[in-house]
N, C-alpha and C. Protein backbone atom coordinates (compact mmCIF):
# COMPACT_ATOMS: atom_id res chain seq x y z
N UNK A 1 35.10 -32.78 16.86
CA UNK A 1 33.73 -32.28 16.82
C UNK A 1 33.65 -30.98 17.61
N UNK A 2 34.04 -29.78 16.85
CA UNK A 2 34.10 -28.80 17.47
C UNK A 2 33.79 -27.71 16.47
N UNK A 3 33.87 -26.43 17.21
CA UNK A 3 33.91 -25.04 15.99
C UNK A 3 34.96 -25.17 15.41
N UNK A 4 36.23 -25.79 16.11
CA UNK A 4 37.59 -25.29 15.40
C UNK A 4 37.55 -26.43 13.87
N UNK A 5 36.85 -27.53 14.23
CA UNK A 5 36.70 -28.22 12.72
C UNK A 5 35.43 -27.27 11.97
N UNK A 6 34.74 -26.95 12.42
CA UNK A 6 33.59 -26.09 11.60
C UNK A 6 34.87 -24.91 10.74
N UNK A 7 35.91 -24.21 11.03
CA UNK A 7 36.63 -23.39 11.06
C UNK A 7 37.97 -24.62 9.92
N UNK A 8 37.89 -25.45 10.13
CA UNK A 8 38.92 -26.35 9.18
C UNK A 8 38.38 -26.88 8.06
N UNK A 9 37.20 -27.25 8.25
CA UNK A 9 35.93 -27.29 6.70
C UNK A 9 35.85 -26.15 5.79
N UNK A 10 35.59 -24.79 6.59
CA UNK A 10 35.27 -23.63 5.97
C UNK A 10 36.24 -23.29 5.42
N UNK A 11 37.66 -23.62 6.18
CA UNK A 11 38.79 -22.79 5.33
C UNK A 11 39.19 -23.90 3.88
N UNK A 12 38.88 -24.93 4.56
CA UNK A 12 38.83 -26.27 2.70
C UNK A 12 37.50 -25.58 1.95
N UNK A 13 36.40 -25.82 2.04
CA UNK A 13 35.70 -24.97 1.49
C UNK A 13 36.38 -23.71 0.46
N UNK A 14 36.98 -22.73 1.21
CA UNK A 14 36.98 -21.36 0.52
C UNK A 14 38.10 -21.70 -0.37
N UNK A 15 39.10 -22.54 -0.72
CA UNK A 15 40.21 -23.36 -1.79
C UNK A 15 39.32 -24.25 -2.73
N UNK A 16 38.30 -24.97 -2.13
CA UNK A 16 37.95 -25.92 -3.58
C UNK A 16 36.74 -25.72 -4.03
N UNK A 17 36.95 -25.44 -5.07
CA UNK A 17 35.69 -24.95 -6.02
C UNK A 17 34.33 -25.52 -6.26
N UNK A 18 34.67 -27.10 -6.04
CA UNK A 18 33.25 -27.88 -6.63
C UNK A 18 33.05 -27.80 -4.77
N UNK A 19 34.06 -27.73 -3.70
CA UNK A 19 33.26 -27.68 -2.88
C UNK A 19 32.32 -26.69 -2.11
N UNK A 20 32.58 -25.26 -3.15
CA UNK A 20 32.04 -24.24 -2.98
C UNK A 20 31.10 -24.29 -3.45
N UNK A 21 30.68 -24.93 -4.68
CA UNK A 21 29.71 -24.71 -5.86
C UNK A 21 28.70 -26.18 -4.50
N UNK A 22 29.20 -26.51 -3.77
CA UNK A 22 28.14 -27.46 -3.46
C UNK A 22 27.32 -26.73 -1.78
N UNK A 23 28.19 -25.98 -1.70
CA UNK A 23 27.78 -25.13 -0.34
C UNK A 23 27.05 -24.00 -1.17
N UNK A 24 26.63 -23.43 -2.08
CA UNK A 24 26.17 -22.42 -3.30
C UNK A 24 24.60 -22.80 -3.02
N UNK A 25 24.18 -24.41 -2.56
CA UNK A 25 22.98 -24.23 -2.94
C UNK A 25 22.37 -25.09 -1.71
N UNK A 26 23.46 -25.02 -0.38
CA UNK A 26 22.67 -25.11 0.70
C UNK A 26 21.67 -24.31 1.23
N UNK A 27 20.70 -23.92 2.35
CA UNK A 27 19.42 -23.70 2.41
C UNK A 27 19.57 -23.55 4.12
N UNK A 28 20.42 -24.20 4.55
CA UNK A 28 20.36 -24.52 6.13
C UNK A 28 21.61 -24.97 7.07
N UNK A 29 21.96 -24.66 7.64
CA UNK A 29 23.31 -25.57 8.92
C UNK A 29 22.78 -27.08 8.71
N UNK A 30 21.96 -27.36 8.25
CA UNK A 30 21.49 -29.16 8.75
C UNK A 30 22.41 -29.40 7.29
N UNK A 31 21.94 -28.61 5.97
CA UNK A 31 22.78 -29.09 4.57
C UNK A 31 24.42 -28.92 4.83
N UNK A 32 24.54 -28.24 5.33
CA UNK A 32 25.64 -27.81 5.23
C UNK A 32 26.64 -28.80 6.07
N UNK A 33 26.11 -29.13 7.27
CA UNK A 33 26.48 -30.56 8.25
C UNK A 33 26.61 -31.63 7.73
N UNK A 34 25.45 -32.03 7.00
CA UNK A 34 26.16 -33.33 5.84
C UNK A 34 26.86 -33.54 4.88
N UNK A 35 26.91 -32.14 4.10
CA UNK A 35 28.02 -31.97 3.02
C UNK A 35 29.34 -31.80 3.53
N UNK A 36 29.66 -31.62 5.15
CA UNK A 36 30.72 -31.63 5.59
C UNK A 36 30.94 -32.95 5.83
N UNK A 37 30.28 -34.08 6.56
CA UNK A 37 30.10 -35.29 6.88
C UNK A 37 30.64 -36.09 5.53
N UNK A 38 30.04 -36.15 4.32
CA UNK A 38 30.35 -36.56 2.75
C UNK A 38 32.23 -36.13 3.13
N UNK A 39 32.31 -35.15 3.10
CA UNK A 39 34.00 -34.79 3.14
C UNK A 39 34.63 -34.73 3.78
N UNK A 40 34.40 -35.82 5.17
CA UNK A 40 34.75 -36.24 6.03
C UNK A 40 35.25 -35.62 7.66
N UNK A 41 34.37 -34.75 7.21
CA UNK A 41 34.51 -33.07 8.66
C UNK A 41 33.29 -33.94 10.13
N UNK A 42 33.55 -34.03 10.85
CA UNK A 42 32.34 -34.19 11.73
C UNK A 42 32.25 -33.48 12.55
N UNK A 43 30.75 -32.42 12.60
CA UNK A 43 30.64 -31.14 13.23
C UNK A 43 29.24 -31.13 13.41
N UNK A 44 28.39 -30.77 14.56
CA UNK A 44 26.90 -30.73 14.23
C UNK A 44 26.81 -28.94 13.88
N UNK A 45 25.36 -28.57 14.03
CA UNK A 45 24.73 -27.90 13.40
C UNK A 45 24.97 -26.82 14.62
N UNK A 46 25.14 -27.64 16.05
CA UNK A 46 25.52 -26.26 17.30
C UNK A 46 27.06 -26.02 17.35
N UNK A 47 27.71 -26.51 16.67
CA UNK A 47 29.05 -26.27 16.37
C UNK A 47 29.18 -25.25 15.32
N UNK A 48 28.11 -25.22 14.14
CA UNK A 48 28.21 -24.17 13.50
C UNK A 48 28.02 -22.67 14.39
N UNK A 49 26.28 -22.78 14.93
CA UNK A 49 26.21 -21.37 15.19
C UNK A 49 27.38 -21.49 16.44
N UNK A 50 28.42 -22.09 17.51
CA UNK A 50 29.10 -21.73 18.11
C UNK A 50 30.36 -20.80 17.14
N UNK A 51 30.63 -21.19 16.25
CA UNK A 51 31.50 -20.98 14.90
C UNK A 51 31.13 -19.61 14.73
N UNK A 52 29.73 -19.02 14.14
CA UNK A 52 29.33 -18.17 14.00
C UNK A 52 29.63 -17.33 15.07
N UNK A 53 28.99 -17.33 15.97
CA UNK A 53 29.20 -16.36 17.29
C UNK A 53 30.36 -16.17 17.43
N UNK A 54 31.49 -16.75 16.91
CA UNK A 54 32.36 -16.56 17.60
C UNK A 54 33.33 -14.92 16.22
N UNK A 55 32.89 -16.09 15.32
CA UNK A 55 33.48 -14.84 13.84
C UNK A 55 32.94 -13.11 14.37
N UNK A 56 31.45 -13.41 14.85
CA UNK A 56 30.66 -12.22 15.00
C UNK A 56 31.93 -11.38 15.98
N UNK A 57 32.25 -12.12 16.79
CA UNK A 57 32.96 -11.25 17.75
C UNK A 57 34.37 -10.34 17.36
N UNK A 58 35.22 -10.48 16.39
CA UNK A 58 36.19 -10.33 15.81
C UNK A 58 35.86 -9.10 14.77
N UNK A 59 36.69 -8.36 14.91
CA UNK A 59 36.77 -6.86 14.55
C UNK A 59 36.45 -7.18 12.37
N UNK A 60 36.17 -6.21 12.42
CA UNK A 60 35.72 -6.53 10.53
C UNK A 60 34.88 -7.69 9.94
N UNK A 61 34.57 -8.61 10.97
CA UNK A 61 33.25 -9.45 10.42
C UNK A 61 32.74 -9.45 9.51
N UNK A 62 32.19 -8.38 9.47
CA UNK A 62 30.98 -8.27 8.67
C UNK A 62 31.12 -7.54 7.40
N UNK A 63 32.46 -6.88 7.63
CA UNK A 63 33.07 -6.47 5.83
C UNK A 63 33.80 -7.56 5.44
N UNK A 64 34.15 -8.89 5.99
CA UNK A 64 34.51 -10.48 5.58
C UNK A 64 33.66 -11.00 5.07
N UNK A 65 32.51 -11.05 5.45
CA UNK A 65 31.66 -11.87 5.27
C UNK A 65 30.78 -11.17 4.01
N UNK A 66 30.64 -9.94 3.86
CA UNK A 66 30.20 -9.25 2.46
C UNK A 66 31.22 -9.97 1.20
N UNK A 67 32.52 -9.62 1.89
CA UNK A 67 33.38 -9.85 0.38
C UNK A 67 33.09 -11.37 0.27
N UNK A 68 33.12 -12.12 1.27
CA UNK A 68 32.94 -13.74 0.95
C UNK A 68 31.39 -13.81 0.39
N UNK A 69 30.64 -13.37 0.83
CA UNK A 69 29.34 -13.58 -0.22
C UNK A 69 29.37 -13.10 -1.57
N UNK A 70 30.07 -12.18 -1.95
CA UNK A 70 29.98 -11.75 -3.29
C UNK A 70 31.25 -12.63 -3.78
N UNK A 71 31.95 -13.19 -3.29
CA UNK A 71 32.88 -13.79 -4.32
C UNK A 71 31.87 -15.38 -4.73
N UNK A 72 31.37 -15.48 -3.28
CA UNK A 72 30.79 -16.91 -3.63
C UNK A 72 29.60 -16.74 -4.68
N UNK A 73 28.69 -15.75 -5.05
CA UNK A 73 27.94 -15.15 -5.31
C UNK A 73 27.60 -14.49 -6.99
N UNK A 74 28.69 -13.77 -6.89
CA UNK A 74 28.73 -13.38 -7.94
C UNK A 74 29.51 -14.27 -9.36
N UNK A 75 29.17 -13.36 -10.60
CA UNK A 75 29.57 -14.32 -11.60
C UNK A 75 31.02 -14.29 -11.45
N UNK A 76 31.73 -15.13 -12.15
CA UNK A 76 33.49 -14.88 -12.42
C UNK A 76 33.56 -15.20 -13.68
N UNK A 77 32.57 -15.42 -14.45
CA UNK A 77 32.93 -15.13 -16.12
C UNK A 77 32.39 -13.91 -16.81
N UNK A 78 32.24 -12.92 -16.45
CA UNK A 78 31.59 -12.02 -17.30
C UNK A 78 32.51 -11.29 -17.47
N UNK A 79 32.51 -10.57 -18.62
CA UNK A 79 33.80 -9.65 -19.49
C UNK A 79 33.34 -8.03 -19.58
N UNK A 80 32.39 -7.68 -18.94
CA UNK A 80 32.10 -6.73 -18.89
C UNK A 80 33.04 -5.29 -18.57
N UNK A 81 32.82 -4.23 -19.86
CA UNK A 81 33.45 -3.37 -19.85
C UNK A 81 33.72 -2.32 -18.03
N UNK A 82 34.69 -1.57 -17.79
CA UNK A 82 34.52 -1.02 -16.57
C UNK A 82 33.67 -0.19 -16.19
N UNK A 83 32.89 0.37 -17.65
CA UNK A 83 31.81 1.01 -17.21
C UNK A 83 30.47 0.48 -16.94
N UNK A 84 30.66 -0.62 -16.98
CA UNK A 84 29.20 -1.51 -16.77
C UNK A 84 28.31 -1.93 -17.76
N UNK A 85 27.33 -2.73 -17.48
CA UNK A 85 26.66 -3.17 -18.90
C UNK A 85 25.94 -1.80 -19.31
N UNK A 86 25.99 -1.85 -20.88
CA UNK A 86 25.50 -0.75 -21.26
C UNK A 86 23.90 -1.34 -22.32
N UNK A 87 22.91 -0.36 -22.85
CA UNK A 87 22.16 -0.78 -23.66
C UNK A 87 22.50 -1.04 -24.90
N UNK A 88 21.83 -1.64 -25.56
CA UNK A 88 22.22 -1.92 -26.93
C UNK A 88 21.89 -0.73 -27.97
N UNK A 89 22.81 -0.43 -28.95
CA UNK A 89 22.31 0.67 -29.51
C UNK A 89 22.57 0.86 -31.22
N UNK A 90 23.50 -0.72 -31.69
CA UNK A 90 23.18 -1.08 -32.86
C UNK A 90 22.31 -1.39 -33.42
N UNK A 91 22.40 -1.73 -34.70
CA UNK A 91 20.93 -2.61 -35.87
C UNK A 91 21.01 -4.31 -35.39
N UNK A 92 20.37 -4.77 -35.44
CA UNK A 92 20.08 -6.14 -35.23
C UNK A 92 21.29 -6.98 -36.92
N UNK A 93 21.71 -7.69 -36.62
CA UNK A 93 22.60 -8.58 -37.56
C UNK A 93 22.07 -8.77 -38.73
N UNK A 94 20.92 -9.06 -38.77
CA UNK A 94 20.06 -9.49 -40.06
C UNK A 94 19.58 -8.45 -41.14
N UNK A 95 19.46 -6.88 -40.25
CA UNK A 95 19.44 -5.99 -40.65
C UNK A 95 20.63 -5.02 -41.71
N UNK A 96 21.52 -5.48 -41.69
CA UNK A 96 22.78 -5.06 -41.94
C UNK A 96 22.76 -5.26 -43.26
């Protein structure tokens, strides 16, 4: 019951997918404490922000924690060209 398990959850977390997709639609440290509890982590909620404070302190933080929000974040199925979505500028199908 420490940060360093808050820090052994998070790193299972960032490997399994459904357990990412279930941290995707926490709201709070209290959700996030029981969904660790379910997967057998035991950590309270002052173990997190100790966890936190501590990441804060460590050089590049906060360009970590961007790329980890957009991976968690963003889509990973879209096929979109490199220039980005563009407007539509054909006839409609039916039209043809």
């Amino acid at each position: 019951m420490s940060k360093k398990t808050v820090f052994s959850f998070l790193s299972k977390a960032a490997k399994d997918n459904q357990l990412k997709a279930k941290l995707k639609d926490t709201a709070n440290q209290d959700e996030l404490v029981n969904i660790a509890k379910q997967t057998g982590y035991d950590f309270s909620s002052e173990h997190v922000d100790e966890a936190l404070d501590e990441l804060k302190q460590r050089p590049g933080f906060f360009g970590m924690l961007a790329d980890a929000a957009l991976e968690v974040f963003a889509p990973h199925d879209d096929n979109y060209p490199a220039t980005g979505t563009q407007p539509y500028s054909g006839e409609p199908a039916s039209k043809r």
